[in-house]
C-alpha atoms as a PDB file:
ATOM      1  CA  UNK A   1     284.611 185.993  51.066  1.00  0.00           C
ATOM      2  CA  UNK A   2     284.179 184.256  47.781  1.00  0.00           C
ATOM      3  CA  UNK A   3     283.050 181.363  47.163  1.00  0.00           C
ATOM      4  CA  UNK A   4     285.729 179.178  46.144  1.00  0.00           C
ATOM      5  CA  UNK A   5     287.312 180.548  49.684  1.00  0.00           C
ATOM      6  CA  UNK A   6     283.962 179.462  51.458  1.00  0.00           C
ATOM      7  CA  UNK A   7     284.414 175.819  50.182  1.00  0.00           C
ATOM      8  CA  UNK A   8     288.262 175.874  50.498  1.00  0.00           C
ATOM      9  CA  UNK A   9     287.698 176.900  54.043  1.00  0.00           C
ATOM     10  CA  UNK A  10     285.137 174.041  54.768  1.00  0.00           C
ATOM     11  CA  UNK A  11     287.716 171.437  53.377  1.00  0.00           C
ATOM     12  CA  UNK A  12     290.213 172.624  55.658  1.00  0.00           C
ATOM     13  CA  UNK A  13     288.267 172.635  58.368  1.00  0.00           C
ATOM     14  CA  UNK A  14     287.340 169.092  58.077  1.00  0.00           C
ATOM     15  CA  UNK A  15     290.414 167.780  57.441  1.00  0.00           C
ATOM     16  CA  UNK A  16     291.756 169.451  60.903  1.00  0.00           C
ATOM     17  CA  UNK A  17     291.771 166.331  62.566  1.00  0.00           C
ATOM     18  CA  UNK A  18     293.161 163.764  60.465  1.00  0.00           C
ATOM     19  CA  UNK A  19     296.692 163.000  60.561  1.00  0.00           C
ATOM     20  CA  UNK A  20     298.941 164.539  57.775  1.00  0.00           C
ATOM     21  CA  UNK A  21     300.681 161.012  55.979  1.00  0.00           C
ATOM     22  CA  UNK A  22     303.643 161.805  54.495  1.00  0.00           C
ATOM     23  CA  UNK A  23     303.525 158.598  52.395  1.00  0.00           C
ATOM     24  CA  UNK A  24     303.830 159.781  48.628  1.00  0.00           C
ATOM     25  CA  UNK A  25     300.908 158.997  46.463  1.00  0.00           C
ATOM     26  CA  UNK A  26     302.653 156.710  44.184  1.00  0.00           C
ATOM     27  CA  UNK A  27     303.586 154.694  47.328  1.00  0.00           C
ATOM     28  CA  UNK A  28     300.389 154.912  48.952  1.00  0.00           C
ATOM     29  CA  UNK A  29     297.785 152.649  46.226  1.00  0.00           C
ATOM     30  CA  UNK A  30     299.066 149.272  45.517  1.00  0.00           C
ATOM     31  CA  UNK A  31     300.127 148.313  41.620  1.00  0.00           C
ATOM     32  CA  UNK A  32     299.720 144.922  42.108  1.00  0.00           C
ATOM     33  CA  UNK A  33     297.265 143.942  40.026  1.00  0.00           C
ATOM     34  CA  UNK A  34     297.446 142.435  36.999  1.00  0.00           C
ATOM     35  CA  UNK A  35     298.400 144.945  33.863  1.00  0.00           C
ATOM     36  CA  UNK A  36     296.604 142.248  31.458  1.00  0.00           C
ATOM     37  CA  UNK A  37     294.979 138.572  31.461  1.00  0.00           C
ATOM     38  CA  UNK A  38     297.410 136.194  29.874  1.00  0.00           C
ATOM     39  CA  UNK A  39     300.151 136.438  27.525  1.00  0.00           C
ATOM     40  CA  UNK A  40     298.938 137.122  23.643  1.00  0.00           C
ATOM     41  CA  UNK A  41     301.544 137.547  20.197  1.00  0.00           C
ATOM     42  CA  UNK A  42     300.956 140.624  18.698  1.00  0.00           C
ATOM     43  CA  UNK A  43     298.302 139.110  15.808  1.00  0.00           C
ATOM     44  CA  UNK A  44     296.405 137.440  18.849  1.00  0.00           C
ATOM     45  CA  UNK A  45     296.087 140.807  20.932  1.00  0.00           C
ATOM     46  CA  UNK A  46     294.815 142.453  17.062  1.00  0.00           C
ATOM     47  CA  UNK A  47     292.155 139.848  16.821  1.00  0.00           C
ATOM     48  CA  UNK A  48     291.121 139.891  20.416  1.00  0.00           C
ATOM     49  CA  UNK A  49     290.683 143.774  19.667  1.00  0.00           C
ATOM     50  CA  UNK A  50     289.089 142.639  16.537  1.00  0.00           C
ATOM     51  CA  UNK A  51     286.538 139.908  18.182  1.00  0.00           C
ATOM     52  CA  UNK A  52     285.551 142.977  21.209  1.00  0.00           C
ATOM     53  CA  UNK A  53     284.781 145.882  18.582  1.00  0.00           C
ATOM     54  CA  UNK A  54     282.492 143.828  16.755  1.00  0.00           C
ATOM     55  CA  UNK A  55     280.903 142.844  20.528  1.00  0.00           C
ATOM     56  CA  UNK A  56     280.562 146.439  20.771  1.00  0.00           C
ATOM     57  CA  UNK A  57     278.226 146.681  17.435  1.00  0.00           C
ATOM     58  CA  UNK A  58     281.266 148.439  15.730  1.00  0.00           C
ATOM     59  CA  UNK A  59     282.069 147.501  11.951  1.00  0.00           C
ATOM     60  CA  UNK A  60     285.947 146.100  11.763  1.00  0.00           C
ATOM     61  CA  UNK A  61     287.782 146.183   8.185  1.00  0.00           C
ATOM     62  CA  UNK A  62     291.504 144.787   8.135  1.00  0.00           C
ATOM     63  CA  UNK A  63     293.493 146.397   5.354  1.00  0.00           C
ATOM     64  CA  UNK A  64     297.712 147.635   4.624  1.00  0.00           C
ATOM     65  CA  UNK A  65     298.508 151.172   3.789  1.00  0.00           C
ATOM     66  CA  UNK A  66     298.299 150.382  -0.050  1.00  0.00           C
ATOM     67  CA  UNK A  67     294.529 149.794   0.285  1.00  0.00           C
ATOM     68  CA  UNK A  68     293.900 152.282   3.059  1.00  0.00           C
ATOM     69  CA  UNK A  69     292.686 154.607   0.376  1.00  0.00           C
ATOM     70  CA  UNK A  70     290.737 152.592  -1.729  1.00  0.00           C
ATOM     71  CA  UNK A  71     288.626 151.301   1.328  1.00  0.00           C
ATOM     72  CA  UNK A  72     288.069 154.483   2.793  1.00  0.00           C
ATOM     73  CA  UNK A  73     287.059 155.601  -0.296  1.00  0.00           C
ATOM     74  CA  UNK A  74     284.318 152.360  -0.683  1.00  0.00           C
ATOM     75  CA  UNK A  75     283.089 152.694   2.736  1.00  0.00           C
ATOM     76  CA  UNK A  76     282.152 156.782   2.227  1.00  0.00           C
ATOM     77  CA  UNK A  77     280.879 155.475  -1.101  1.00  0.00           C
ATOM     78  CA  UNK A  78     278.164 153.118   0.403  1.00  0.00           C
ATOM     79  CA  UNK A  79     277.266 155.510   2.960  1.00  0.00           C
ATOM     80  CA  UNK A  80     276.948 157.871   0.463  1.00  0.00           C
ATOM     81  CA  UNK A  81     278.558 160.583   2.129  1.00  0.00           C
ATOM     82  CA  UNK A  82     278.902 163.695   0.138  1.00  0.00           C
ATOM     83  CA  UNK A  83     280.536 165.900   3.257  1.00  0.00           C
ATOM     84  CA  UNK A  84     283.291 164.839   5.033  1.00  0.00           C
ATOM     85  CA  UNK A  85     284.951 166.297   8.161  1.00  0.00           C
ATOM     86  CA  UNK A  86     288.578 165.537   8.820  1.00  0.00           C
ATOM     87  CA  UNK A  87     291.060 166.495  11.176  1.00  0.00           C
ATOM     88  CA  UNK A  88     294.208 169.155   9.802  1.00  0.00           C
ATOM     89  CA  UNK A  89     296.801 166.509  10.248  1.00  0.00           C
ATOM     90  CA  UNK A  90     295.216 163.297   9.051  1.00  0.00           C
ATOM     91  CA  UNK A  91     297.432 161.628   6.609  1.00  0.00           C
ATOM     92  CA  UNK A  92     296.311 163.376   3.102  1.00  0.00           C
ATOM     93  CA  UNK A  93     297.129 159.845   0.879  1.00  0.00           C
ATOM     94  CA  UNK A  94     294.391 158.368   3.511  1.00  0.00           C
ATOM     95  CA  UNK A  95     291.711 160.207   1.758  1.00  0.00           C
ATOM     96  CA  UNK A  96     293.405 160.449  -1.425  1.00  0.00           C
ATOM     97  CA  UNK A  97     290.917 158.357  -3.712  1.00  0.00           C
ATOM     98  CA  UNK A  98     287.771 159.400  -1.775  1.00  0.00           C
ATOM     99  CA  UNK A  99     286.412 162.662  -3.957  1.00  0.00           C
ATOM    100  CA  UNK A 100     283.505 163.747  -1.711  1.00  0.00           C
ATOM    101  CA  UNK A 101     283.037 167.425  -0.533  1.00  0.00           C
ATOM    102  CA  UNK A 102     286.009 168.091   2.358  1.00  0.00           C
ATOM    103  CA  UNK A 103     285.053 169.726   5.496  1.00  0.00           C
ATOM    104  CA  UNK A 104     288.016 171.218   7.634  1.00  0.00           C
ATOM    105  CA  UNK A 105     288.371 170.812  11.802  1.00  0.00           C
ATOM    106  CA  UNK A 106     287.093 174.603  12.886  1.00  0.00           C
ATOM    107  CA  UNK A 107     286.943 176.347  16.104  1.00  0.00           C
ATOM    108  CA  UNK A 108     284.315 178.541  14.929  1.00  0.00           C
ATOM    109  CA  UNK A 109     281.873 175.868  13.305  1.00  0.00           C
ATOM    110  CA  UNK A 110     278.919 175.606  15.300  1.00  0.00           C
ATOM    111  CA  UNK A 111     276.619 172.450  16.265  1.00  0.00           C
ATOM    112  CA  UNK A 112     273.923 172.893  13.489  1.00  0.00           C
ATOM    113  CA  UNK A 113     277.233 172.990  10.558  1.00  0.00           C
ATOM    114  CA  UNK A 114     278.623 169.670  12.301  1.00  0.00           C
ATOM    115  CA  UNK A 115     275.469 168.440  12.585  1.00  0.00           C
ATOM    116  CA  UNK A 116     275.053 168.861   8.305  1.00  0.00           C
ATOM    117  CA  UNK A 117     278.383 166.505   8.428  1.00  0.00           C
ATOM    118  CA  UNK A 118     277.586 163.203   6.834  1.00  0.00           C
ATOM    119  CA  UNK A 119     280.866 161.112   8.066  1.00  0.00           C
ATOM    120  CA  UNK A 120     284.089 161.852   9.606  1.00  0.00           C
ATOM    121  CA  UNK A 121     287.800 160.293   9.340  1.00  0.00           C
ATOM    122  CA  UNK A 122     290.212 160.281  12.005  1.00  0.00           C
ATOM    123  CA  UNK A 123     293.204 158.709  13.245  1.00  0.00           C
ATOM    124  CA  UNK A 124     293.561 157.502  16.726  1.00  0.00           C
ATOM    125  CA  UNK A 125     295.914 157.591  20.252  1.00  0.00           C
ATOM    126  CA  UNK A 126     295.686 154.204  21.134  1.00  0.00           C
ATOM    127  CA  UNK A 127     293.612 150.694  21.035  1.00  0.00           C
ATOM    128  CA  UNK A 128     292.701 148.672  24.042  1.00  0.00           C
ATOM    129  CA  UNK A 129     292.675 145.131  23.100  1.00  0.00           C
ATOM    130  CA  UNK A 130     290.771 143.516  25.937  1.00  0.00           C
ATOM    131  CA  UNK A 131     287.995 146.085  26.008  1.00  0.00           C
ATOM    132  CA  UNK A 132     287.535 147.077  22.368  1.00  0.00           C
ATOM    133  CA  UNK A 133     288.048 150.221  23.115  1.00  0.00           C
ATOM    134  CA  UNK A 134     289.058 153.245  20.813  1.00  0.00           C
ATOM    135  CA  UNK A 135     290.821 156.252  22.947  1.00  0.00           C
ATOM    136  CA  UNK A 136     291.342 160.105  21.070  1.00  0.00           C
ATOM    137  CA  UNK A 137     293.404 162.194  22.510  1.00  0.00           C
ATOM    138  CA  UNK A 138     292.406 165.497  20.438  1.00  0.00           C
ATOM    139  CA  UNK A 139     295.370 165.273  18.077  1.00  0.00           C
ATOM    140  CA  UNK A 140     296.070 167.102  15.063  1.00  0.00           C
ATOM    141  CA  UNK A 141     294.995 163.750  13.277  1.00  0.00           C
ATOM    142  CA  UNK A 142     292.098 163.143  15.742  1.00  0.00           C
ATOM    143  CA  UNK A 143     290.956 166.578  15.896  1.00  0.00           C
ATOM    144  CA  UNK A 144     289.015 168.153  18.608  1.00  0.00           C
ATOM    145  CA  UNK A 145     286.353 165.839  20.242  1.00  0.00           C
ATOM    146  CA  UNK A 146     282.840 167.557  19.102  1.00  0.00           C
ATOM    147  CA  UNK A 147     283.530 166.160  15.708  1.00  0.00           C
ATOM    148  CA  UNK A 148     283.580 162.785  16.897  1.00  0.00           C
ATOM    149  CA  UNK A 149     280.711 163.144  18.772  1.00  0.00           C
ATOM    150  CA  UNK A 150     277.996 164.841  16.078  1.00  0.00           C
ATOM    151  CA  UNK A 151     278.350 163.173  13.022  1.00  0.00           C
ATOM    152  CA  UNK A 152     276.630 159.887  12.500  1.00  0.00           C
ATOM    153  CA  UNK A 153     279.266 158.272  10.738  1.00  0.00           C
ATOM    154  CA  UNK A 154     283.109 157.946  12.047  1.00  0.00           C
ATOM    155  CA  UNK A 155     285.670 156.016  10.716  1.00  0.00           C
ATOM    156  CA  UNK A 156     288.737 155.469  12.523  1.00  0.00           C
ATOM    157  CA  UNK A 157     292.030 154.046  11.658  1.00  0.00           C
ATOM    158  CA  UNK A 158     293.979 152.375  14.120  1.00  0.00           C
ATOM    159  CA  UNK A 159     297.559 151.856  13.083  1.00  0.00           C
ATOM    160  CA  UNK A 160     298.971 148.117  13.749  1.00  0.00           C
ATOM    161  CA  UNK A 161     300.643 146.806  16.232  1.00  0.00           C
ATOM    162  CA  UNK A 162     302.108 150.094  17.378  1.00  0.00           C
ATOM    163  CA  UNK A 163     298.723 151.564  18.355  1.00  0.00           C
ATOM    164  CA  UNK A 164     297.417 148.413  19.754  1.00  0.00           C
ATOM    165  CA  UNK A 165     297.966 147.585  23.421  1.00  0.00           C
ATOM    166  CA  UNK A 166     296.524 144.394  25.395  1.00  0.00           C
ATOM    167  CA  UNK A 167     295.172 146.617  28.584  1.00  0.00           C
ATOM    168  CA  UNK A 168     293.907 150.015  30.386  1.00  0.00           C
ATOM    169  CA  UNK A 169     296.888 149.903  32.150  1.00  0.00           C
ATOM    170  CA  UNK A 170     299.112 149.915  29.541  1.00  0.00           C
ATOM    171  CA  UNK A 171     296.841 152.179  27.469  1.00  0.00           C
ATOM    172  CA  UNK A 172     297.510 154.954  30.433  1.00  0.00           C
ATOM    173  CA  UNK A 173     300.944 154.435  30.378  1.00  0.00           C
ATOM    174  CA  UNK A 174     300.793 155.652  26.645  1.00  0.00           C
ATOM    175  CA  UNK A 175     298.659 158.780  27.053  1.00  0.00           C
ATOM    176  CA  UNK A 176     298.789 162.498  28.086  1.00  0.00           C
ATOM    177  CA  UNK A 177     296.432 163.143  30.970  1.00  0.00           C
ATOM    178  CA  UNK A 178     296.353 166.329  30.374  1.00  0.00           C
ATOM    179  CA  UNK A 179     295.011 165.801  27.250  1.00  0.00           C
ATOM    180  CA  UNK A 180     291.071 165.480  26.164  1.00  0.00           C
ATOM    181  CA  UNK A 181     290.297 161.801  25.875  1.00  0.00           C
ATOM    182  CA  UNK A 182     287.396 160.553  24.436  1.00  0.00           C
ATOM    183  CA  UNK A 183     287.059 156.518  25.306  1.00  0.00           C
ATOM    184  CA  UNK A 184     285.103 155.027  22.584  1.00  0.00           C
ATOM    185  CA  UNK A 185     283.897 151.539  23.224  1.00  0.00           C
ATOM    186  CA  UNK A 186     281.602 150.783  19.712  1.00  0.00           C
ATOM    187  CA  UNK A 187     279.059 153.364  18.561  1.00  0.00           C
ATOM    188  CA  UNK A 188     276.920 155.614  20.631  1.00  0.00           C
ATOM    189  CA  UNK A 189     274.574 153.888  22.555  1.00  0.00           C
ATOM    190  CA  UNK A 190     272.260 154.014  25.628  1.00  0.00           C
ATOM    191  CA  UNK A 191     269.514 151.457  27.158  1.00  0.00           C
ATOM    192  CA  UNK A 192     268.099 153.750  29.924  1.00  0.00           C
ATOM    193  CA  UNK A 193     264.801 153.895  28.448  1.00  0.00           C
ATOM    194  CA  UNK A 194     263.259 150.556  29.570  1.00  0.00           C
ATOM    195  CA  UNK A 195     266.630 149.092  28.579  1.00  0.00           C
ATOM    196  CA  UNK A 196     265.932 149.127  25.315  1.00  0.00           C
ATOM    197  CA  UNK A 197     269.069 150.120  23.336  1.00  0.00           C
ATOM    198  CA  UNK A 198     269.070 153.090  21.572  1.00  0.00           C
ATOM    199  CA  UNK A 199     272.107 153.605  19.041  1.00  0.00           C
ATOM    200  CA  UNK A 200     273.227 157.194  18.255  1.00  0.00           C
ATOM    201  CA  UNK A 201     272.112 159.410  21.693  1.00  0.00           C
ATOM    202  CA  UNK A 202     275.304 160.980  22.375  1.00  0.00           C
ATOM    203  CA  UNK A 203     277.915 160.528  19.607  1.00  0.00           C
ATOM    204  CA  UNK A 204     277.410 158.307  15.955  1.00  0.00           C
ATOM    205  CA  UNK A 205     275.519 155.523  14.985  1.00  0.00           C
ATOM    206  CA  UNK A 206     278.045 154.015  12.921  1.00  0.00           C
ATOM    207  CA  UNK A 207     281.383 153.312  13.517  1.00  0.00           C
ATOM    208  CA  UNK A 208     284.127 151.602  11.407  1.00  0.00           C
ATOM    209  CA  UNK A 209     287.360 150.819  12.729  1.00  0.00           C
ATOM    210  CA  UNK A 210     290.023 149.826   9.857  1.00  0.00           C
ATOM    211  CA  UNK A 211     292.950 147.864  11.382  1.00  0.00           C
ATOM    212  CA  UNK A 212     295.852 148.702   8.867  1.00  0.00           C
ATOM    213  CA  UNK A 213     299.448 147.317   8.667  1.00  0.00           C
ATOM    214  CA  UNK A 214     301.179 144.428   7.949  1.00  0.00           C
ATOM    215  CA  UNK A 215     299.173 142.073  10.538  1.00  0.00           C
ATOM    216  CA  UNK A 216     295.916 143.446   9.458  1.00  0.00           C
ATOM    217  CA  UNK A 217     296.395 142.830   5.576  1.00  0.00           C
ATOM    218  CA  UNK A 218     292.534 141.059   4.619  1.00  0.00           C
ATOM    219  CA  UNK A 219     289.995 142.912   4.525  1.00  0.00           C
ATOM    220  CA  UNK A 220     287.402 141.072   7.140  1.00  0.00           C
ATOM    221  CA  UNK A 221     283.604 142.714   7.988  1.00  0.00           C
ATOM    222  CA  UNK A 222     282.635 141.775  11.598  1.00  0.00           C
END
């Protein structure tokens, strides 16, 4: 008997006893609560999204698809980032006045060559409003997760409004499940060291979300 029979066996046996429910599961847990806290227009909900990033330590830019370029271009200037990863399908006018070294999404590059990776520039699935958070969805513009994860540097571009949702719930309703999602709520950090906050542990120390479209058009720091 293997083993995955052994445990298979074990969770039938304990569930001998307990009445089969025939309810379906979409029936079964109550959707009753509330899919988001008060009613927001469109620039509110980007600015609430806006305000919670910046909580989060992230740095915010606000910019249109004209500028896209240029910024991106300023903000792997002052990091001075000579090596660049980005994703196969990311937008190529996006990084079209940026002239740093290009580094291509690879199956076959290891840790250590990420690791060599000054900053990287991705697109995103979708933006959660009232958590400031940032979800990929491994997406030919995203790419796969590890490259969001080693680098120090990430810049993301969230597209707006159509990427930017008030809640979770409405987030889900948007997203593959089946897909791997990475929930990014400002950079990398961890306080389980005698709480003291450590930035950079498990993913980058930096991150810069740019807000582009036509209710994002000044370019704000936060």
């Amino acid at each position: 008997m293997s083993s995955r029979e052994r445990i298979l066996g074990r969770v039938r046996r304990a569930l001998a006893d307990v009445p089969r429910d025939d309810t379906p599961y979409e029936l079964a847990v109550p959707r009753d609560y509330l899919r988001e806290h008060g009613e927001r227009s469109v620039a509110e909900t980007v600015d609430l999204l806006a305000e919670n990033l910046a909580d989060y330590r992230a740095i915010v830019h606000r910019t249109d698809e004209e500028e896209l370029p240029y910024l991106i271009m300023r903000l792997l200037a002052e990091r001075g980032s000579e090596l660049v990863l980005v994703p196969p399908a990311l937008p190529p006018e996006w990084m079209s006045a940026a002239d740093p070294t290009r580094i291509h999404d690879r199956a076959v590059s290891t840790p250590h060559e990420l690791d060599r990776v000054d900053s990287v520039v991705t697109a995103c699935a979708v933006a959660v409003a009232e958590t400031g958070t940032i979800v990929l969805d491994g997406s030919r513009d995203q790419g796969r997760r590890r490259i969001t994860l080693v680098p120090d540097h990430h810049i993301c571009v969230v597209r707006v409004p159509e990427q930017v949702v008030s809640s979770v719930p409405q987030a889900l309703e948007l997203l593959d499940p089946a897909r791997p999602l990475t929930w990014i709520s400002g950079p990398s950090a961890t306080s389980d060291i005698e709480l003291d906050r450590v930035e950079g542990v498990h993913g980058p120390r930096t991150l810069e979300v740019v807000l582009v479209g036509d209710q994002a058009s000044a370019d704000v720091n936060s």
